[in-house]
N, C-alpha and C. Protein backbone atom coordinates (compact mmCIF):
# COMPACT_ATOMS: atom_id res chain seq x y z
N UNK A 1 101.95 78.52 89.69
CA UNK A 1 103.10 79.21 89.11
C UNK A 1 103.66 80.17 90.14
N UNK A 2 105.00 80.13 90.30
CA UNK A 2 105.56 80.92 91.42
C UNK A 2 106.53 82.40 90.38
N UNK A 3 106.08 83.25 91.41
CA UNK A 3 106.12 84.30 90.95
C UNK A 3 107.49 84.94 91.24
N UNK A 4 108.79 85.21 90.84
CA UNK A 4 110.00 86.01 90.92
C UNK A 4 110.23 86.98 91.75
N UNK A 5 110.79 87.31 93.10
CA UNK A 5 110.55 87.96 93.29
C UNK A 5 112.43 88.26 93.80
N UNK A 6 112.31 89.78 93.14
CA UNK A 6 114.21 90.00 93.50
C UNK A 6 114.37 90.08 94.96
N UNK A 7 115.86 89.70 95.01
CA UNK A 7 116.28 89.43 96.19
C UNK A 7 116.85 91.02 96.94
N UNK A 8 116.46 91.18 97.77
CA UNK A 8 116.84 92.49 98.44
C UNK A 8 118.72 93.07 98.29
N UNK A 9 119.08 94.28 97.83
CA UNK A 9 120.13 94.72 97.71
C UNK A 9 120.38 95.56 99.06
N UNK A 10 121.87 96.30 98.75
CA UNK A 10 122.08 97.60 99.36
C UNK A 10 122.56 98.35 97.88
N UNK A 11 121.89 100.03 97.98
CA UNK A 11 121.90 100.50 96.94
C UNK A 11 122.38 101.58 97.88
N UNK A 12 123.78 102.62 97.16
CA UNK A 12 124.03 103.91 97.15
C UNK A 12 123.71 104.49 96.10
N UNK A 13 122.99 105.54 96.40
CA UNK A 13 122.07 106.69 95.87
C UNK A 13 122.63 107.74 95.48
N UNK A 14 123.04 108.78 94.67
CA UNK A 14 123.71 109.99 94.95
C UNK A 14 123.04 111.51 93.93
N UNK A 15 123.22 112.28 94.11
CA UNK A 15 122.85 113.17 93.55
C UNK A 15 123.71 114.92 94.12
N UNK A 16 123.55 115.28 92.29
CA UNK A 16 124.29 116.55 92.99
C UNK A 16 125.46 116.68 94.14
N UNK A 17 124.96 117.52 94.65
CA UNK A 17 125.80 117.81 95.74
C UNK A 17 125.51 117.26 97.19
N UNK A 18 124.25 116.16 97.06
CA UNK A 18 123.86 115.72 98.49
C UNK A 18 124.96 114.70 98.44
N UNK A 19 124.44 114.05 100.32
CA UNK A 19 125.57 113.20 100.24
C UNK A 19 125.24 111.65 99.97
N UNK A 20 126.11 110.88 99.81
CA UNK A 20 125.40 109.47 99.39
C UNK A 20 124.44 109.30 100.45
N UNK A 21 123.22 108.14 99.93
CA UNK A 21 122.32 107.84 101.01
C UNK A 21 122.37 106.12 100.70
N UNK A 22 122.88 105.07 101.61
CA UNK A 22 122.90 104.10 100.82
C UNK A 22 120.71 103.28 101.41
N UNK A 23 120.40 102.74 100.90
CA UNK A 23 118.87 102.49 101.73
C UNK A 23 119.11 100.69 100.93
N UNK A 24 118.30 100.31 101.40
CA UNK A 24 117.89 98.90 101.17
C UNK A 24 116.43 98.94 100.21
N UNK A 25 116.67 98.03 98.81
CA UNK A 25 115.51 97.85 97.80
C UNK A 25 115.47 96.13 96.92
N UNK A 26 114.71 96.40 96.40
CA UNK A 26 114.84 95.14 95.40
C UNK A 26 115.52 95.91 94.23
N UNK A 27 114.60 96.69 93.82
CA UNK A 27 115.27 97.13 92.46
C UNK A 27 115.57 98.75 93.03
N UNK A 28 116.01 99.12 91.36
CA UNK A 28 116.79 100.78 90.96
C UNK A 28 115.60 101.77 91.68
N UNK A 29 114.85 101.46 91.02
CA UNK A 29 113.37 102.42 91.00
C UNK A 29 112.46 102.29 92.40
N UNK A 30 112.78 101.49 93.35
CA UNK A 30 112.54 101.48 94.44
C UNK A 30 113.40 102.17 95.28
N UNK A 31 114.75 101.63 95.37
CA UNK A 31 115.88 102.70 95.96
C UNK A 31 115.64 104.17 95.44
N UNK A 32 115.55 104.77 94.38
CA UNK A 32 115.30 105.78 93.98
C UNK A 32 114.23 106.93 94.89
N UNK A 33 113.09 105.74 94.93
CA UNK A 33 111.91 106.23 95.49
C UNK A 33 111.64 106.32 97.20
N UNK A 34 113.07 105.40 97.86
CA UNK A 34 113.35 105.52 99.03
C UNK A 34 114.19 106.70 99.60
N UNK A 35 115.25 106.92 98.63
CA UNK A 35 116.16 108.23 98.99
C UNK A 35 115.34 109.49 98.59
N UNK A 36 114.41 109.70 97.63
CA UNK A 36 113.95 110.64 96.84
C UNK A 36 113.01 111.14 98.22
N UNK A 37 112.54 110.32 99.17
CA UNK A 37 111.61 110.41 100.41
C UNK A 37 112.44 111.68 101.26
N UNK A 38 113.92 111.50 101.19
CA UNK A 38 114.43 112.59 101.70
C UNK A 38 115.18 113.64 101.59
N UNK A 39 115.09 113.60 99.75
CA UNK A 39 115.19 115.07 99.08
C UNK A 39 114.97 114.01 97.68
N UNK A 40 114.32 115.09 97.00
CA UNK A 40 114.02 114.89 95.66
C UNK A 40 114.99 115.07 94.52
N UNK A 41 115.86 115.32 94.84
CA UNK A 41 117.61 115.50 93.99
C UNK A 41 118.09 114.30 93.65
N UNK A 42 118.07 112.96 94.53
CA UNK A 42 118.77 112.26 94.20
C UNK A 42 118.64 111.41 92.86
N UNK A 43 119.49 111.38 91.86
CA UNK A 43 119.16 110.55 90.56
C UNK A 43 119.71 109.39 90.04
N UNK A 44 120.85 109.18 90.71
CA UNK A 44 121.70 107.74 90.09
C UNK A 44 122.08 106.99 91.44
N UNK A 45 121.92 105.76 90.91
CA UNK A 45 122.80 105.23 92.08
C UNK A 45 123.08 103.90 91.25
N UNK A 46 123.84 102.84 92.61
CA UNK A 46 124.17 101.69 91.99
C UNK A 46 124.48 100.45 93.19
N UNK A 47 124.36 99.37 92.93
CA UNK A 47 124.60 97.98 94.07
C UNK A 47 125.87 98.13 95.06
N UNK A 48 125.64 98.49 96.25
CA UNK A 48 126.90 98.18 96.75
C UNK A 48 127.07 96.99 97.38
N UNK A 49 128.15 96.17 97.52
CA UNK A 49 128.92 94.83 97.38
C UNK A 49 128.97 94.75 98.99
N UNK A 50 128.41 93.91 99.17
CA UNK A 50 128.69 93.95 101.27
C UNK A 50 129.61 92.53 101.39
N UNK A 51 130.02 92.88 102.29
CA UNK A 51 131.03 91.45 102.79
C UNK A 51 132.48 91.85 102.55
């Protein structure tokens, strides 16, 4: 049985008053946990569209 595995995004991150951070994840909660590495503020983000 082969196991799902998501396909890598680009995610912008934002919070407060920092500035966007866009980082590369599979999912929300990974990006989260990538920007959060370089301030702990950041709380929403969302897929940005490349091409």
């Amino acid at each position: 049985m082969e196991r799902f595995v998501a396909p890598m995004a680009t995610w912008e991150i934002v919070g407060g008053d920092l500035p966007p951070v866009r980082v590369r994840a599979r999912t929300f909660d990974e990006a989260l946990a990538k920007a959060r590495l370089r301030d702990p503020g950041y709380c929403a983000g969302w897929v940005v569209e490349e091409g």
